[in-house]
N, C-alpha and C. Protein backbone atom coordinates (compact mmCIF):
# COMPACT_ATOMS: atom_id res chain seq x y z
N UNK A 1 -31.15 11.27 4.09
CA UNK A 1 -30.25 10.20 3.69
C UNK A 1 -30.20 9.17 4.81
N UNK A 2 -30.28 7.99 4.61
CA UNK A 2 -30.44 6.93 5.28
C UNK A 2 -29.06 6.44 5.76
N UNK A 3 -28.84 6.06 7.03
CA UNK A 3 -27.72 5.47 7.89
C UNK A 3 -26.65 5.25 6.76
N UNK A 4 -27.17 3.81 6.33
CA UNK A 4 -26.49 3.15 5.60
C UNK A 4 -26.09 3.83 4.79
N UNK A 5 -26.73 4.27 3.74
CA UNK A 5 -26.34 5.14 2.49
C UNK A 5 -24.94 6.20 3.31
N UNK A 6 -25.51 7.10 4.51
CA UNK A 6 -24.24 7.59 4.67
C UNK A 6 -22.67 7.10 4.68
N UNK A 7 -22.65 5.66 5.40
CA UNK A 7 -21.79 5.02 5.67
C UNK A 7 -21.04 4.55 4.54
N UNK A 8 -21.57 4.21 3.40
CA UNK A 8 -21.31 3.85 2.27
C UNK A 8 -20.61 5.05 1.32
N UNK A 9 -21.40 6.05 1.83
CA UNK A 9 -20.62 7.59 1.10
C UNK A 9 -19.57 8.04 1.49
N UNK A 10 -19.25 7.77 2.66
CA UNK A 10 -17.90 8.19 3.11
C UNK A 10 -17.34 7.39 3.36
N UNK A 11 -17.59 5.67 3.04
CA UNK A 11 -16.63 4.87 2.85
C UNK A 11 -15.91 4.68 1.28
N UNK A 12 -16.93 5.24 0.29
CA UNK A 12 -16.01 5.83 -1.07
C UNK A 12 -15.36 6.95 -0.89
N UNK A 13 -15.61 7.56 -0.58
CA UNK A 13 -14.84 9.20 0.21
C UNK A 13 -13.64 9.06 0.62
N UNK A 14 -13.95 7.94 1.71
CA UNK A 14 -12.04 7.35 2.59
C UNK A 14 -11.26 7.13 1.76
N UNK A 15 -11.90 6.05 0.44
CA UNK A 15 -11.03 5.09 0.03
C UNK A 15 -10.58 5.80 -1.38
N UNK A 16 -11.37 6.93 -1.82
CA UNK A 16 -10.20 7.91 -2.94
C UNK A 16 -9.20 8.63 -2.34
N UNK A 17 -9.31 9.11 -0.80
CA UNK A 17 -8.47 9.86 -0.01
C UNK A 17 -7.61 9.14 0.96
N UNK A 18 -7.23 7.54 0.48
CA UNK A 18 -6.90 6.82 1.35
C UNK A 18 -5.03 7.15 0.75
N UNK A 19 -4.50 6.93 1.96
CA UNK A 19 -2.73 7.24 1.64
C UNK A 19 -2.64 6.31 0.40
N UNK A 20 -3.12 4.70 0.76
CA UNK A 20 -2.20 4.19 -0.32
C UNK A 20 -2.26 4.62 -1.95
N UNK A 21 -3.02 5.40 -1.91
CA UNK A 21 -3.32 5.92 -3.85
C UNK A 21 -2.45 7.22 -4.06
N UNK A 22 -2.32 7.48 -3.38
CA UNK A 22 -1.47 9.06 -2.64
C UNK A 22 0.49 8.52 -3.72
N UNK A 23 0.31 8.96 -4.60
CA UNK A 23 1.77 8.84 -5.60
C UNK A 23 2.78 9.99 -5.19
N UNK A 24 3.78 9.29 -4.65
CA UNK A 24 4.75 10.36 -4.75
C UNK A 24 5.89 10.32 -5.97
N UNK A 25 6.48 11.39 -6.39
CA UNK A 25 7.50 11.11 -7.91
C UNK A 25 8.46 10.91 -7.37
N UNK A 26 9.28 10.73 -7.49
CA UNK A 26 10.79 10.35 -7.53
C UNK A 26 11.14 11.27 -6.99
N UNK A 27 11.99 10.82 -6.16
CA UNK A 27 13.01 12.27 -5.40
C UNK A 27 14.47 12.75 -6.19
N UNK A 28 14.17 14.16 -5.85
CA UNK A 28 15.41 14.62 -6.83
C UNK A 28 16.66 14.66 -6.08
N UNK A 29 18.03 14.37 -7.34
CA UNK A 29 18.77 14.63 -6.01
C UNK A 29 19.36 15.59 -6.08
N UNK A 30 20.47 15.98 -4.51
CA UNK A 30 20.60 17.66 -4.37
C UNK A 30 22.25 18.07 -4.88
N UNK A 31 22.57 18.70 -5.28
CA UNK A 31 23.48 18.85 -5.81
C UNK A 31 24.67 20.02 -5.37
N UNK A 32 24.31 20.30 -4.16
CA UNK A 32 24.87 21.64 -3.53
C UNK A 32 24.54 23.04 -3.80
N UNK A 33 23.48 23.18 -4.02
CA UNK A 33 22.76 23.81 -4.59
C UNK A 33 22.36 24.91 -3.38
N UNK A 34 21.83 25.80 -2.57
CA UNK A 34 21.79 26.53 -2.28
C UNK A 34 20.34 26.77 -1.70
N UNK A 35 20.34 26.91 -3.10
CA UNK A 35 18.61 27.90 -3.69
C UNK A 35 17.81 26.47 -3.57
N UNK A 36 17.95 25.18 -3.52
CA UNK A 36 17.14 23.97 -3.56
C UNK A 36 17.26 23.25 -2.18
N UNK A 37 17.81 23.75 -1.43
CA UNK A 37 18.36 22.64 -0.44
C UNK A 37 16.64 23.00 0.24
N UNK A 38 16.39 23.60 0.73
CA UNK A 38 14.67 23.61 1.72
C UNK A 38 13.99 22.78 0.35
N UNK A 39 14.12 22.93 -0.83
CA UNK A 39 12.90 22.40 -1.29
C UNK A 39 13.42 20.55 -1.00
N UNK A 40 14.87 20.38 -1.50
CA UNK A 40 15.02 19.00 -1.21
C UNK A 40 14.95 18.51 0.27
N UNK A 41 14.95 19.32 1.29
CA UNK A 41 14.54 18.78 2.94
C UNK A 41 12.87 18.18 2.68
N UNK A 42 12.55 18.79 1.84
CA UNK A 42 10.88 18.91 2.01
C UNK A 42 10.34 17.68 1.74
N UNK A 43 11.06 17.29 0.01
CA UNK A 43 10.31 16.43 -0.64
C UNK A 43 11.08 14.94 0.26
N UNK A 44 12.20 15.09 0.90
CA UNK A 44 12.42 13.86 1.87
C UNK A 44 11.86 13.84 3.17
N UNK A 45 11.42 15.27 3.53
CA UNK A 45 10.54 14.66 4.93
C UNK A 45 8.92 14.23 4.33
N UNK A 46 8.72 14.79 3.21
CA UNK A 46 7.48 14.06 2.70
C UNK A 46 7.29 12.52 2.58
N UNK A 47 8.59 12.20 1.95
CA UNK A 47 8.58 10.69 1.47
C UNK A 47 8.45 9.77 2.80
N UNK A 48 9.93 10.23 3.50
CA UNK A 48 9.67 9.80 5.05
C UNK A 48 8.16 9.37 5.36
N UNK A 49 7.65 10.67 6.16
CA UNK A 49 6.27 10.61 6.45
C UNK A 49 5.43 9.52 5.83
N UNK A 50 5.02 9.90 4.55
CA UNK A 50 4.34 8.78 3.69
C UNK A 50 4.47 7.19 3.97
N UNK A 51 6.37 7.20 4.04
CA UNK A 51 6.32 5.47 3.95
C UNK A 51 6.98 5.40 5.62
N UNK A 52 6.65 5.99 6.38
CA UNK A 52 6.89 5.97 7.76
C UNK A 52 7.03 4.59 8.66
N UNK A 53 6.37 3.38 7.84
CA UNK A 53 6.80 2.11 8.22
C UNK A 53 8.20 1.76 8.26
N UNK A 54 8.86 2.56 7.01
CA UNK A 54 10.22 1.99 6.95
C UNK A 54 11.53 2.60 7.38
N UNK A 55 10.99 3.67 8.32
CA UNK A 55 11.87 4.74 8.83
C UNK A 55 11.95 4.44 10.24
N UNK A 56 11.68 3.34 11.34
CA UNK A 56 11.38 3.22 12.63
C UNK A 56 12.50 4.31 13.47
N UNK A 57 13.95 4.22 12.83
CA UNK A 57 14.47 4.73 13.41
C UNK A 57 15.58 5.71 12.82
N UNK A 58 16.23 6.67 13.54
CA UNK A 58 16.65 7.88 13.05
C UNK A 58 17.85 7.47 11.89
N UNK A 59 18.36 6.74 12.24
CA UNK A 59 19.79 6.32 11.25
C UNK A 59 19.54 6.00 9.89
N UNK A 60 18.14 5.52 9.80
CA UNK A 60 17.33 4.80 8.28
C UNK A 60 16.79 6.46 7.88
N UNK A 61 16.88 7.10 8.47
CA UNK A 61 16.14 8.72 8.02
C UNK A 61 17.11 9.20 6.99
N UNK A 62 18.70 9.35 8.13
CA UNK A 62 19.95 9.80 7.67
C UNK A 62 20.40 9.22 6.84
N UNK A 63 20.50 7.60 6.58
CA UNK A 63 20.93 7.17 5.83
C UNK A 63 20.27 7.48 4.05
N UNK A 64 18.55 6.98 4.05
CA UNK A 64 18.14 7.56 3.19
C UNK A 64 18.12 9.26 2.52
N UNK A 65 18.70 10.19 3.49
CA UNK A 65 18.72 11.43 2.89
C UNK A 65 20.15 11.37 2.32
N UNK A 66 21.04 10.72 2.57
CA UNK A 66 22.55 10.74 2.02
C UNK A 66 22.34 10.21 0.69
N UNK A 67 21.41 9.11 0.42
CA UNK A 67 21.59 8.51 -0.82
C UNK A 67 21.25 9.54 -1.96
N UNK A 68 20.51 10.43 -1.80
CA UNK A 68 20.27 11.67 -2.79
C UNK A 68 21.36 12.88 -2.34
N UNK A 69 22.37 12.52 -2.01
CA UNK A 69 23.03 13.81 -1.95
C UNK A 69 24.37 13.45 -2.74
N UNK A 70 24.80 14.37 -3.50
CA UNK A 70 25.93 14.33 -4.68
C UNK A 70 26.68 15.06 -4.87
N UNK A 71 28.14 15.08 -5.63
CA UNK A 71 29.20 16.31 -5.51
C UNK A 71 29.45 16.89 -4.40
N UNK A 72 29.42 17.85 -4.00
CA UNK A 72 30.35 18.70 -2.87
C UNK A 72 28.88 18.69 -1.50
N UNK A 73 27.64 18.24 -1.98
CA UNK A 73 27.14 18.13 -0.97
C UNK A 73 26.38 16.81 0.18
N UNK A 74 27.47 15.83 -0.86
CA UNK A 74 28.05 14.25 0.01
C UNK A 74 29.05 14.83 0.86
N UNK A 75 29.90 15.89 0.68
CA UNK A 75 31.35 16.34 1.43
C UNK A 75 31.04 16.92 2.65
């Protein structure tokens, strides 16, 4: 396989495995729940991570994990 040709193969390669195509669903929110709370840490340190531009600093972390939290586990 020739230079080029390689370069070209794993520049389609990058660009199906590139973040921006990478969909995340909607985050659920947590409800005091128990049995869900690790899975809901998860899917917000995921989102975090992902859009990590818009998290520079810790208070935008906290703030966004409060907005999914509801009933007795806003309290």
């Amino acid at each position: 396989m020739s230079s080029q040709s390689e370069r070209v193969m794993l520049s389609q390669e990058a660009s199906i495995f590139s973040a921006d195509k990478i969909k995340i669903s909607t985050l659920n929110l947590y409800h005091d729940d128990r049995d869900k709370l690790e899975a809901y840490l998860v899917q917000i340190e995921l989102y975090i991570k992902r859009h990590s531009f818009q998290f520079k600093f810790i208070e935008n972390k906290v703030l966004f994990a409060f907005i999914y939290l509801r009933d007795n586990a806003f309290t």
